[in-house]
Protein backbone atom coordinates (compact mmCIF):
# COMPACT_ATOMS: atom_id res chain seq x y z
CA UNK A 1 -63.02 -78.38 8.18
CA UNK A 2 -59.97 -76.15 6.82
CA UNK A 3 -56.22 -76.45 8.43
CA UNK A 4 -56.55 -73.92 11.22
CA UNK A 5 -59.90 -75.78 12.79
CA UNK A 6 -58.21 -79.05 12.21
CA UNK A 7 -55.11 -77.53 14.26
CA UNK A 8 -57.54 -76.47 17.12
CA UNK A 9 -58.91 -80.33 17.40
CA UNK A 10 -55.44 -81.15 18.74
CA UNK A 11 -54.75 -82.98 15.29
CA UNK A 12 -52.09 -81.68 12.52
CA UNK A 13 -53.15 -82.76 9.09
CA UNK A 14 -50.74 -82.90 6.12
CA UNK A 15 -53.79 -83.41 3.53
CA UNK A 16 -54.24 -79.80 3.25
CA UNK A 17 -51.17 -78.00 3.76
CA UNK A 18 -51.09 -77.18 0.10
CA UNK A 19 -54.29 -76.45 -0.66
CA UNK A 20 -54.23 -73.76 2.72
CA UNK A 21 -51.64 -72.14 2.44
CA UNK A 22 -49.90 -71.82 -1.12
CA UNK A 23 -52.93 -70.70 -3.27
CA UNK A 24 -51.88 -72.48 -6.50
CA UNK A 25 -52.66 -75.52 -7.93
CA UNK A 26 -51.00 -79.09 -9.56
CA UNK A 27 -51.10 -77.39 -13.16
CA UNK A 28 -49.00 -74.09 -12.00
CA UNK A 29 -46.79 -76.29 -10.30
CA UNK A 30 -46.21 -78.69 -13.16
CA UNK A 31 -45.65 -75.74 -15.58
CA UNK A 32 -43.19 -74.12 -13.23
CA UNK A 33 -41.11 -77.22 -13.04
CA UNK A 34 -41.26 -77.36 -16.44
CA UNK A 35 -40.04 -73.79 -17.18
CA UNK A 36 -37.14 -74.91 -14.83
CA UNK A 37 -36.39 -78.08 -17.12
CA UNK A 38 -37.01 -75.48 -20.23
CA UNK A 39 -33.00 -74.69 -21.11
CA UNK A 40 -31.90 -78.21 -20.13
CA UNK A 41 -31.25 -80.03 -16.00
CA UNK A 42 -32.08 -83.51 -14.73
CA UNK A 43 -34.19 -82.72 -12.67
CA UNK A 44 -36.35 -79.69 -10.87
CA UNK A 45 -37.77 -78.79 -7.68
CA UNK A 46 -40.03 -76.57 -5.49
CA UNK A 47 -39.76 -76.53 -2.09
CA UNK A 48 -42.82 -74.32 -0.53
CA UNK A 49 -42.60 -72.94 2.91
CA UNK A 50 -44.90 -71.07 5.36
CA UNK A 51 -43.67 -70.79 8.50
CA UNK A 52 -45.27 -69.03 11.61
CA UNK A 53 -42.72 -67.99 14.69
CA UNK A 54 -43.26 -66.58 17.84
CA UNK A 55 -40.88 -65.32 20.98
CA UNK A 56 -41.69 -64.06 24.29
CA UNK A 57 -38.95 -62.77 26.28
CA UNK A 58 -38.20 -62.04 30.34
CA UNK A 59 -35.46 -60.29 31.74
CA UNK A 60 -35.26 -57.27 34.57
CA UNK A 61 -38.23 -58.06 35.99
CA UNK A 62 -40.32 -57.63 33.00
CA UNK A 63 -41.47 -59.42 30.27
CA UNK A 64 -39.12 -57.56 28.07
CA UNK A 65 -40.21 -58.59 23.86
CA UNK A 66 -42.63 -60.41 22.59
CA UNK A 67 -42.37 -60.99 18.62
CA UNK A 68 -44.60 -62.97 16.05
CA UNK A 69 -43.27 -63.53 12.53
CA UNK A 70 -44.76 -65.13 9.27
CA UNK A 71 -42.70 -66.35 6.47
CA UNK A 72 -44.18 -67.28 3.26
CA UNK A 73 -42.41 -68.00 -0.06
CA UNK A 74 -40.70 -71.41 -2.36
CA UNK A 75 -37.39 -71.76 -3.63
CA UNK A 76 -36.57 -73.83 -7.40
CA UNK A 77 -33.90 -75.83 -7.82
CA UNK A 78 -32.50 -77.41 -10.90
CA UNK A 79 -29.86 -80.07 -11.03
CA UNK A 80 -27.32 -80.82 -14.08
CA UNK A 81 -24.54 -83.27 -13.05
CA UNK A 82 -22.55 -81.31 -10.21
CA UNK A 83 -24.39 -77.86 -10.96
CA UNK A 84 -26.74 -76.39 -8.51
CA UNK A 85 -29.27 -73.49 -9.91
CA UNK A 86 -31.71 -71.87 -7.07
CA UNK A 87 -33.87 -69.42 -7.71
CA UNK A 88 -36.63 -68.07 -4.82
CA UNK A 89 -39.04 -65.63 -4.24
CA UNK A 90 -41.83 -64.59 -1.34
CA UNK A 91 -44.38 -63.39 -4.24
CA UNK A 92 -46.21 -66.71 -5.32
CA UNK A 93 -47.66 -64.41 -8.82
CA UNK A 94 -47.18 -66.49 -11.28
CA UNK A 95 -45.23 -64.12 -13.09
CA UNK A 96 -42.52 -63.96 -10.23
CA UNK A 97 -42.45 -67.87 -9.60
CA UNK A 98 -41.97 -68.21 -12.97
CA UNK A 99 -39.01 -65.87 -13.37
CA UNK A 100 -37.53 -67.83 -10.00
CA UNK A 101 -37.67 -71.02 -12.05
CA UNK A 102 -35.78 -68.96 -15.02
CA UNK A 103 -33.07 -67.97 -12.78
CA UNK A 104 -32.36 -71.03 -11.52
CA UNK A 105 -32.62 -72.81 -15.24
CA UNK A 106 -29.88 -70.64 -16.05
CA UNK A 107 -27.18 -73.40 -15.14
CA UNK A 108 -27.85 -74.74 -18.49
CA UNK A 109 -27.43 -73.78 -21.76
CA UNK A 110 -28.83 -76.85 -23.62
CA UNK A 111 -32.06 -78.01 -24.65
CA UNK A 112 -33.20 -80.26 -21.62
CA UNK A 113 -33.99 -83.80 -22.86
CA UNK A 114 -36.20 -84.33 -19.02
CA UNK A 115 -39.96 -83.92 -19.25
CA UNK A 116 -41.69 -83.52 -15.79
CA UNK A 117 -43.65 -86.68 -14.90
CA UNK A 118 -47.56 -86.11 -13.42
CA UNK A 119 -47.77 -84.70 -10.08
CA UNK A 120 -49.35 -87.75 -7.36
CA UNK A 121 -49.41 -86.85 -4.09
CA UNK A 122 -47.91 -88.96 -1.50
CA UNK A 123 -49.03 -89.59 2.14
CA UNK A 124 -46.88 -89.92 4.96
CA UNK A 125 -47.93 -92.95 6.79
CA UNK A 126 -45.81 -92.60 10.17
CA UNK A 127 -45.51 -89.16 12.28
CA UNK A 128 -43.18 -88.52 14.53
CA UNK A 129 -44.29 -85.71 16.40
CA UNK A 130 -48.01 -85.67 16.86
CA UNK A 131 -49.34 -83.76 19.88
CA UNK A 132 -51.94 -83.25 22.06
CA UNK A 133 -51.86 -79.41 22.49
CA UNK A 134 -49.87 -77.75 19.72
CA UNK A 135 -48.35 -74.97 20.60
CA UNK A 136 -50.24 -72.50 18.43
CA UNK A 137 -53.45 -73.07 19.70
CA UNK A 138 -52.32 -71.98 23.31
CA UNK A 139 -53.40 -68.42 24.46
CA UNK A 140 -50.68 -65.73 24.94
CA UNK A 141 -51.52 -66.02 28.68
CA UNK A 142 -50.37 -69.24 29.72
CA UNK A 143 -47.14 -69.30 27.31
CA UNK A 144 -46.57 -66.00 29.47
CA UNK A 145 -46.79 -68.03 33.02
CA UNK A 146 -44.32 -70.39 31.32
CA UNK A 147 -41.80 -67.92 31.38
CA UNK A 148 -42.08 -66.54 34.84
CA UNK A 149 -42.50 -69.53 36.43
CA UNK A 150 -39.06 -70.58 34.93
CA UNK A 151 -37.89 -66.85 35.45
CA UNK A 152 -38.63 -67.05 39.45
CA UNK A 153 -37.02 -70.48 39.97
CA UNK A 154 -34.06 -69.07 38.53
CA UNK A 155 -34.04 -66.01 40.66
CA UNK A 156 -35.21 -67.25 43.67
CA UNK A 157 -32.20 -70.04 44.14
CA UNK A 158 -29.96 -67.67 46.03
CA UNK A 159 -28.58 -64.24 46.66
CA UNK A 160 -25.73 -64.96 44.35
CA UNK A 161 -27.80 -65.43 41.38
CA UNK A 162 -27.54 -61.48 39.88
CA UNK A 163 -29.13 -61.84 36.71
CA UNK A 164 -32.15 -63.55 34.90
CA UNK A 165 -33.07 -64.53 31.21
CA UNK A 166 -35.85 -66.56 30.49
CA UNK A 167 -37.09 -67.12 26.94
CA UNK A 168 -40.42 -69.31 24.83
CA UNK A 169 -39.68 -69.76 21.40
CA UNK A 170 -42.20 -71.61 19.44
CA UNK A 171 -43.08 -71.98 15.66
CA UNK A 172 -45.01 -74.31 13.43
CA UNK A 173 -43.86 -74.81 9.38
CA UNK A 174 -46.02 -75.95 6.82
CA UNK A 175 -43.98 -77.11 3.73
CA UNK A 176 -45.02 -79.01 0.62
CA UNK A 177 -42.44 -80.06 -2.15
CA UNK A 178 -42.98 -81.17 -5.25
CA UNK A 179 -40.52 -82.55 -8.25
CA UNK A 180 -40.06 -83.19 -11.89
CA UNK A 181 -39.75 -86.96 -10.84
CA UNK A 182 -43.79 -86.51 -10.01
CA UNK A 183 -43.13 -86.19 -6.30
CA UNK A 184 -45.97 -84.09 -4.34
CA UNK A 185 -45.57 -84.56 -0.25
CA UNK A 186 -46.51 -82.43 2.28
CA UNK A 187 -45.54 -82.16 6.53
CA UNK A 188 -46.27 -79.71 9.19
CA UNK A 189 -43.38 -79.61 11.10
CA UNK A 190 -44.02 -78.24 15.35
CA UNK A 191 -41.41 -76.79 17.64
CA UNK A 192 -40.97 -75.23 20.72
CA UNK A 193 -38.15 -74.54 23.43
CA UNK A 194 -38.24 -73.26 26.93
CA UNK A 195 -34.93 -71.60 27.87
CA UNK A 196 -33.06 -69.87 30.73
CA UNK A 197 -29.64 -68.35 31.44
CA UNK A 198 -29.06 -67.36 35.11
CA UNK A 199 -26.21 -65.05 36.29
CA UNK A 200 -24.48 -65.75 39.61
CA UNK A 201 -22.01 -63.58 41.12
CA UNK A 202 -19.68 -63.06 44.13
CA UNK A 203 -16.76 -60.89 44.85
CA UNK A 204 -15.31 -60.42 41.51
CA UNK A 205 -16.54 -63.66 40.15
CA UNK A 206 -19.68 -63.91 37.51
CA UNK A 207 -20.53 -67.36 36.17
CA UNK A 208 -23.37 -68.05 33.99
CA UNK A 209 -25.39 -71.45 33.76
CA UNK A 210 -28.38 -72.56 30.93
CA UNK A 211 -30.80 -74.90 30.81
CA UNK A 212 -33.83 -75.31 28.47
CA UNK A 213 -35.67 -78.30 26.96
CA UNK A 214 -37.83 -78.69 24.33
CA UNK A 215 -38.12 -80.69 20.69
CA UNK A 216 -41.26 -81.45 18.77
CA UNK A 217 -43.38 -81.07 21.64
CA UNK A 218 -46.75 -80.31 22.55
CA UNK A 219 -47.09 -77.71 25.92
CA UNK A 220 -48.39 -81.10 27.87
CA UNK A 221 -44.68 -81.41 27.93
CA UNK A 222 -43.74 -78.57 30.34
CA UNK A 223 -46.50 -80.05 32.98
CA UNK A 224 -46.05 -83.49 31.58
CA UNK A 225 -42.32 -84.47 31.33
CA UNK A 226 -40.67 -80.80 32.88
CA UNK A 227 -41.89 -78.68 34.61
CA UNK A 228 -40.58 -74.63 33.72
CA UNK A 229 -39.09 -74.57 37.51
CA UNK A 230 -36.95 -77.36 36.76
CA UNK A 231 -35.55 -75.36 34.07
CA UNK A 232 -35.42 -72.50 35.95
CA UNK A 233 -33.52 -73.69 38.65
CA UNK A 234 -31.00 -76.10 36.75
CA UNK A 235 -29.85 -72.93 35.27
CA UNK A 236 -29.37 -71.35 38.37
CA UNK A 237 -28.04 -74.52 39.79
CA UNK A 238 -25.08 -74.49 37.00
CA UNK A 239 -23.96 -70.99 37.38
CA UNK A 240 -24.03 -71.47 41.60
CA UNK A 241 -21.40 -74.53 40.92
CA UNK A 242 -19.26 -72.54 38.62
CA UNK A 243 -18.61 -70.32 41.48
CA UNK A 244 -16.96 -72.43 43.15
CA UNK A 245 -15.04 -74.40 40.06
CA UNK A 246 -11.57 -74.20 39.92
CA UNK A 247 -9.60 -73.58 36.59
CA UNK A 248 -8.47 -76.84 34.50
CA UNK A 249 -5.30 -78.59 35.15
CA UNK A 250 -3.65 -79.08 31.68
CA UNK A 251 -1.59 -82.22 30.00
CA UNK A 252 -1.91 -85.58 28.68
CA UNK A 253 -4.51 -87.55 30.86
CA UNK A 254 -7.71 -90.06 30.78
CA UNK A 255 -10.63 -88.18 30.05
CA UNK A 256 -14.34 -89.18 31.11
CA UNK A 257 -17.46 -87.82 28.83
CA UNK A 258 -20.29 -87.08 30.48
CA UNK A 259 -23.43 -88.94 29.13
CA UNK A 260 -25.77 -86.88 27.49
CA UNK A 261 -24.30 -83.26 26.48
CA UNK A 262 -20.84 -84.79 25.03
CA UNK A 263 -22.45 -85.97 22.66
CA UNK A 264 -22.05 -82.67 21.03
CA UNK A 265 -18.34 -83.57 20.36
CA UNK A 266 -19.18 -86.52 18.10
CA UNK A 267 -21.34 -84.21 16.37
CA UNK A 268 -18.76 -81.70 15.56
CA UNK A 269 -15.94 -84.46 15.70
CA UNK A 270 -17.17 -87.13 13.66
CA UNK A 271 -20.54 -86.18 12.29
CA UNK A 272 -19.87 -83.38 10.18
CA UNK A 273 -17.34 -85.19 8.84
CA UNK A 274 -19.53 -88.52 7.84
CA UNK A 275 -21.84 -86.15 6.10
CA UNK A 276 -21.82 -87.19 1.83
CA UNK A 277 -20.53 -83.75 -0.16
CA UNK A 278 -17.40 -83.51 2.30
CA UNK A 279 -16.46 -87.32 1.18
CA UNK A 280 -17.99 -86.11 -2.55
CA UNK A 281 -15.29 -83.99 -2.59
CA UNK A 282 -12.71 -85.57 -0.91
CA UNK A 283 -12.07 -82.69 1.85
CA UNK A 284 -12.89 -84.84 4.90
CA UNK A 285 -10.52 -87.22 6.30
CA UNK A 286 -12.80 -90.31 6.44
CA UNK A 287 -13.62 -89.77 2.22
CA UNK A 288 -11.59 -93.00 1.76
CA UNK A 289 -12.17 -94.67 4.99
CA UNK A 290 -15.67 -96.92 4.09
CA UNK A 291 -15.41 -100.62 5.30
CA UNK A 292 -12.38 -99.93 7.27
CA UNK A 293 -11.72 -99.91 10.86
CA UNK A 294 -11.46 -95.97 12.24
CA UNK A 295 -11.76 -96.75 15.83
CA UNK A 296 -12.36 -99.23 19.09
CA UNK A 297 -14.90 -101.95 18.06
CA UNK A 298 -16.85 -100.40 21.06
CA UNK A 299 -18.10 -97.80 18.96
CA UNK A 300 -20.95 -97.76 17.04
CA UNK A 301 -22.03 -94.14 15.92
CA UNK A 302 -25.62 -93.72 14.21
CA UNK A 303 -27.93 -90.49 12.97
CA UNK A 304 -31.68 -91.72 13.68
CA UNK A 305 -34.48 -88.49 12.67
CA UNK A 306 -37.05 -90.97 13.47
CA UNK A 307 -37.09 -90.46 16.90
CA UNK A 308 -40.34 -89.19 18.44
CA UNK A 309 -40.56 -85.60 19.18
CA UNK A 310 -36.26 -84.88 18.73
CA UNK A 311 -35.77 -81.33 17.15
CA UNK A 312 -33.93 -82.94 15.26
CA UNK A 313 -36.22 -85.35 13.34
CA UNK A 314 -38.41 -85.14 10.36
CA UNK A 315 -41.41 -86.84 8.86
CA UNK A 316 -39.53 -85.80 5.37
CA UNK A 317 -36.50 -83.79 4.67
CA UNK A 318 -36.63 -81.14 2.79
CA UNK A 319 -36.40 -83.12 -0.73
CA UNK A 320 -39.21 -85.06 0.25
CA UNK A 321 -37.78 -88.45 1.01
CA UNK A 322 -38.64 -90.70 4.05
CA UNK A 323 -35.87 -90.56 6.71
CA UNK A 324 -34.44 -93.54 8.01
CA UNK A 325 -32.12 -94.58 11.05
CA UNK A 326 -28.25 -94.72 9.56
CA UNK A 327 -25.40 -96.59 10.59
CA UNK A 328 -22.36 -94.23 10.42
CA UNK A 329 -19.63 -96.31 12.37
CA UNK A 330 -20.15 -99.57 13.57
CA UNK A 331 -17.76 -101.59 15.24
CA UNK A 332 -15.25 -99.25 14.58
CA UNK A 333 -15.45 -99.29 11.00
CA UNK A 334 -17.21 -96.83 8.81
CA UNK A 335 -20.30 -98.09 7.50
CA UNK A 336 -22.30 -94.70 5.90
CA UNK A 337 -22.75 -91.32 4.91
CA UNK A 338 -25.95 -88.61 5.41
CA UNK A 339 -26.63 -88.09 1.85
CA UNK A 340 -28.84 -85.67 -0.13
CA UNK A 341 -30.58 -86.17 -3.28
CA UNK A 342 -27.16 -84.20 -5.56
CA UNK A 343 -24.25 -86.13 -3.21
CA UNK A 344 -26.45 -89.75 -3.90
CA UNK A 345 -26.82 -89.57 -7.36
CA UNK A 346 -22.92 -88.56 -7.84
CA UNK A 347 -21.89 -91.50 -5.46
CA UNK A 348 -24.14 -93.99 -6.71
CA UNK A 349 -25.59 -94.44 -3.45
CA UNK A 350 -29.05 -94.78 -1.61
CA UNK A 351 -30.86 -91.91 -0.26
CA UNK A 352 -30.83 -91.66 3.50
CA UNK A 353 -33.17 -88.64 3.81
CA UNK A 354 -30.80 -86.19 5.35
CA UNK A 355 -31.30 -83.41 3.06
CA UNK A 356 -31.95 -80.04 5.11
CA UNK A 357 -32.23 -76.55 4.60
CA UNK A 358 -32.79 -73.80 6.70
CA UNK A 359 -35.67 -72.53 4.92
CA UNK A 360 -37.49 -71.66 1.31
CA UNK A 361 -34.56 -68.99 0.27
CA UNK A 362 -31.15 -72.25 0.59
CA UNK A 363 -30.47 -75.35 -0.92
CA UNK A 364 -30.88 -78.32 0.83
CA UNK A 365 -27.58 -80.10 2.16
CA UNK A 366 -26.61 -83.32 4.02
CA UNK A 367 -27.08 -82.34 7.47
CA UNK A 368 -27.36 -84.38 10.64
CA UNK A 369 -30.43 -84.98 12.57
CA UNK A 370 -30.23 -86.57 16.03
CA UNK A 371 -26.48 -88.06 15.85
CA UNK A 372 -25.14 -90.63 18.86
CA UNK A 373 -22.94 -92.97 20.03
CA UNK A 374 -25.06 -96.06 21.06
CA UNK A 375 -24.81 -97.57 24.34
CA UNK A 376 -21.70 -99.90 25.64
CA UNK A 377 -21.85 -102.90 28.31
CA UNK A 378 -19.93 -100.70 30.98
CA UNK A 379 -21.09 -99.60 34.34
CA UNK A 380 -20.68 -95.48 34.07
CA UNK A 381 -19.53 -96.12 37.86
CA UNK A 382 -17.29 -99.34 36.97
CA UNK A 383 -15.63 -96.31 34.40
CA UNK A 384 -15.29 -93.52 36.77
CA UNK A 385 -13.41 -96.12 38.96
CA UNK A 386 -11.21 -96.97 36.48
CA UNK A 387 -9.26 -93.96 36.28
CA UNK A 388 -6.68 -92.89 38.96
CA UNK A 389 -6.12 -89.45 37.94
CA UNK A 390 -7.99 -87.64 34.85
CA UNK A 391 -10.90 -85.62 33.68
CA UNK A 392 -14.57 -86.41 33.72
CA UNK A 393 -15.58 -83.11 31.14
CA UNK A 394 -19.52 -82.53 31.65
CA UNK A 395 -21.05 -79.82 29.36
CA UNK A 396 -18.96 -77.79 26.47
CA UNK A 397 -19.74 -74.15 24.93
CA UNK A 398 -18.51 -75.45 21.04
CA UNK A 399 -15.84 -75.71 19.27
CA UNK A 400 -13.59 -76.20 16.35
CA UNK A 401 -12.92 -78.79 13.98
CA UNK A 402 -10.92 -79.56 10.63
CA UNK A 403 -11.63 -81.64 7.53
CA UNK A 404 -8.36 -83.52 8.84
CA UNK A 405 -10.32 -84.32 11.98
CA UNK A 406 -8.36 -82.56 14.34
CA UNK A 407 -10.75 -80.47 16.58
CA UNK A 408 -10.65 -78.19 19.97
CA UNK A 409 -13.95 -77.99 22.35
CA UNK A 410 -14.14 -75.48 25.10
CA UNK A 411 -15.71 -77.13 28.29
CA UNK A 412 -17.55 -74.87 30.22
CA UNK A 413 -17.80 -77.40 33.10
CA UNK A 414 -16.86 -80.91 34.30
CA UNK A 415 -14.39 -82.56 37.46
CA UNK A 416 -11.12 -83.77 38.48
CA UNK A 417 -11.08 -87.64 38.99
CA UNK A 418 -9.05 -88.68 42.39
CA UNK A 419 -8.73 -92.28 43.05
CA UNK A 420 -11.79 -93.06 41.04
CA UNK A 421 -13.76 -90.60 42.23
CA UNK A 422 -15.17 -87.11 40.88
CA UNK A 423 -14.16 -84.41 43.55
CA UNK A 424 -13.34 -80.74 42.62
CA UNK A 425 -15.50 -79.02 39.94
CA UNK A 426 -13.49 -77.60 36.96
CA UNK A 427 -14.05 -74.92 34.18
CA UNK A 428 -12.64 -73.47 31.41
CA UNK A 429 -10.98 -76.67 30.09
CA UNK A 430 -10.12 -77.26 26.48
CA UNK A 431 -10.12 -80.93 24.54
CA UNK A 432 -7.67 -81.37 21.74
CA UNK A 433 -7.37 -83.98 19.91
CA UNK A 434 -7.93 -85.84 16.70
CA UNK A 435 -10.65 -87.97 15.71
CA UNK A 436 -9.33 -90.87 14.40
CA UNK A 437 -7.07 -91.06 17.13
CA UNK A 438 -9.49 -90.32 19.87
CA UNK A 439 -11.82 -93.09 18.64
CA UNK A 440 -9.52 -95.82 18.97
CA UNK A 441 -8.39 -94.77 21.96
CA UNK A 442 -11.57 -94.95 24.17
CA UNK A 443 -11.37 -98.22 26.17
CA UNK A 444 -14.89 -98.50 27.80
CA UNK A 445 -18.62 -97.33 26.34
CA UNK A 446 -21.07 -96.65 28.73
CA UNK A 447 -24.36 -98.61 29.32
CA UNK A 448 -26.15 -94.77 29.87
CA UNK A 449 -27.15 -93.54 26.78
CA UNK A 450 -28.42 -90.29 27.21
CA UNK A 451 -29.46 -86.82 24.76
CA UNK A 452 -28.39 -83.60 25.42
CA UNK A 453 -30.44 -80.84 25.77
CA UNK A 454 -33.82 -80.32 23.36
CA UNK A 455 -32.22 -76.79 22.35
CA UNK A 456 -29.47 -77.26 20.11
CA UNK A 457 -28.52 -75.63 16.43
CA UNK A 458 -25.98 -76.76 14.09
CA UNK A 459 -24.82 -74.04 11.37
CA UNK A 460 -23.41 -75.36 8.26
CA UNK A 461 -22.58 -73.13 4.73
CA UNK A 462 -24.65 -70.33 6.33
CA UNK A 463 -27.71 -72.09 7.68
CA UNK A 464 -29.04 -73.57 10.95
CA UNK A 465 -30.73 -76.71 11.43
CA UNK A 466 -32.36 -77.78 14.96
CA UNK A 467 -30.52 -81.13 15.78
CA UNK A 468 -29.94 -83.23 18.89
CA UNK A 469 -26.76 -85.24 19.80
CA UNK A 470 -26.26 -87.85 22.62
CA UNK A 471 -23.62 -90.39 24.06
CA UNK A 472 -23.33 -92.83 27.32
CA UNK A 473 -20.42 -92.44 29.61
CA UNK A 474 -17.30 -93.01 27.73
CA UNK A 475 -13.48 -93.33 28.69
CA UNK A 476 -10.92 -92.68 26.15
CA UNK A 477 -7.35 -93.49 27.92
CA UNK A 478 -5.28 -90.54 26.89
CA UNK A 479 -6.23 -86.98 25.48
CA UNK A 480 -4.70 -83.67 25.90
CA UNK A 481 -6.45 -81.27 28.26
CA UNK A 482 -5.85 -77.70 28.06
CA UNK A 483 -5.73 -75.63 31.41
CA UNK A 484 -3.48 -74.45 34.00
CA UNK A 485 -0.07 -75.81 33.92
């Protein structure tokens, strides 16, 4: 039974990944990584990628684009201390492969003293993202009716809403890396997202809401877990509320974070900033900060891409090493850093397998996965109560953030707190702040935990990763808001 039969029996194999879909065999790849070793390096690499993508797009009425695209190609790599040499190409001849491996040998100038150990190949034994109807196997048809279905709810939720967008992406990537140190691993990585944007407008007003869901999913979960009018009409639901939102009062006051979506703050706030080549080089403000206290001892901070069907975990990153659940800040104090196979080795410390790339033609990087504050002891009701007058800020469009830690996040929507209550919806608020300084200033953790939305990118050097972030209710007693004076 080859890969594609295998795929219809609802089961995704790694055994023959290779063998299916790269046409070459243990001896080319051993003599490749050898011709990489050939004018000197520690150590070599091929990453091989085949990657299968598909859209389908509705807006005006009309199912407005669909697209299919296959990717096929590897990328080299060869280390020597600090130096990086890539070389890739989408022509697996042996001839080009072969003069990929030369450019990216071209770091060195010296005899290389490595020999490339014999190729074993490794099995994954856990898998985080096995499914009972992959998306590939479903017929154009019925990932059609997925759109409209969420396309209708979204129009049909009121004479305000003006405008529609409702979008399937799904793809499935077959990788297999191998390495001088004898490594040979392959994965088969699924994923799929349902999205809408809905338009509402009145008078002179336009607002726009999204909503979408998705992750390393099989399509049982749009009839399973959420349903495409759910989707629909939360989007439609967000940009009816906006309507009525009034603009952001501005100054020093408590601010609330929504569970769930603000999580996306201690991504950009604290996670980029944990990650091992900014501490390598000394450009992020916590390079100095391990064992020592950075914040309340309410916080503990972790980046898990273990967790079942997240877009943002992994059976493997893309260096081939078995991910595992890290502690970033605990208690307050910094306990860890996402590290790579290059920012490990220079800092003498353990691989946590949170090297990522965007694909065959970049170098891998320590990225994030599926980052989080962990859950607190507090009520989220006890902590809306608490404050007398503030901000409870609900879902954000991005941001900015420094290597000193001081950041700005645009919130696209959240609410005044009265007397311990949430009453007027706001927009167009801004956060400023710090990060140090915001994380020892928040005085009560939720007992929510919740993840944002199964849609979200992070961009890095150039190249996207599919990650998911997540936080419970948390107070922090004093932040600056920006808005209407």
């Amino acid at each position: 039974m080859n890969l594609d039969e295998m795929m219809k029996d609802k089961r995704i194999p790694q055994s023959l990944v290779f063998e299916d879909h790269f046409q070459l065999n243990k001896d080319d790849l051993y003599n490749v990584l050898s011709i990489a070793l050939s004018k000197g390096g520690d150590f070599s690499e091929i990453f091989l990628e085949y990657k299968n993508y598909n859209l389908i797009h509705m807006e005006e009425d009309i199912i407005k684009e669909t697209a299919e695209s296959i990717s096929l190609g590897l990328g080299i790599r060869v280390l020597s201390g600090e130096k990086t040499g890539y070389g890739y190409t989408n022509d697996l001849s042996f001839d080009k492969i072969k003069k990929a491996a030369l450019t990216a040998a071209s770091i060195t100038a010296s005899p290389s003293l490595k020999t490339v150990s014999s190729l074993i190949s490794s099995k994954i034994e856990h898998d985080y993202y096995s499914l009972l109807i992959p998306p590939q196997t479903e017929s154009l048809e019925k990932k059609i009716s997925l759109v409209k279905r969420t396309y209708s709810a979204a129009q049909n939720s009121g004479e305000k809403i003006k405008k529609v967008k409702a979008s399937l992406q799904d793809q499935i990537q077959y990788l297999t890396i191998v390495n001088s140190e004898g490594l040979m691993i392959s994965d088969v990585r699924p994923m799929i997202r349902l999205s809408c944007v809905a338009i509402a407008e009145e008078r002179e007003k336009r607002e726009f809401g999204f909503f979408g869901s998705g992750g390393r999913v099989g399509m049982e979960y749009f009839s399973e877990e959420l349903k495409p009018e759910e989707i629909g009409s939360k989007a439609a639901e967000e940009a009816l509320h906006l309507l009525e939102a009034v603009e952001a009062p501005a100054g020093e006051m408590p601010v609330i974070l929504a569970p769930g979506h603000s999580g996306v703050l201690i991504h950009e706030a604290v996670g980029h900033l944990l990650e091992a080549d900014f501490n390598r080089k000394k450009t992020s403000i916590f390079w100095d900060k391990m064992g020592k206290r950075v914040g309340s001892p309410q916080i503990n901070i972790y980046d898990d891409p273990t967790i079942p069907h997240f877009r943002g975990s992994y059976n493997i990153d893309d260096e081939g090493t078995i991910p595992q659940k890290t502690p970033l800040i605990e208690k307050g104090t910094v306990k860890g850093l996402l590290q790579d196979r290059l920012s490990a080795k220079l800092m003498k410390r353990p691989l946590t397998g949170h090297g990522r790339r965007q694909d065959y033609t970049h170098i891998p990087l320590p990225r994030m996965s599926n980052t989080y504050i962990d859950q607190g002891e507090y009520n989220p009701e006890e902590i809306i109560k608490s404050v007398e007058r503030g901000f409870y800020a609900q879902k954000y469009q991005g941001g900015q953030v420094e290597d000193s830690g001081k950041f700005t996040f645009s919130v696209s929507s959240g609410y005044l707190v009265e007397e311990g209550k949430l009453t007027a919806p706001v927009k167009q608020a801004t956060l400023i702040g710090s990060n140090i300084d915001i994380l020892e200033k928040i005085e009560m953790v939720g007992s929510d935990l919740k993840f944002g939305l199964q849609t979200g990118t992070c961009g890095k050097e150039g190249q996207e990763a599919p990650v998911t972030d997540g936080c419970p209710t948390i107070k922090i007693a004093k932040m600056t808001v920006g808005g209407l004076k």
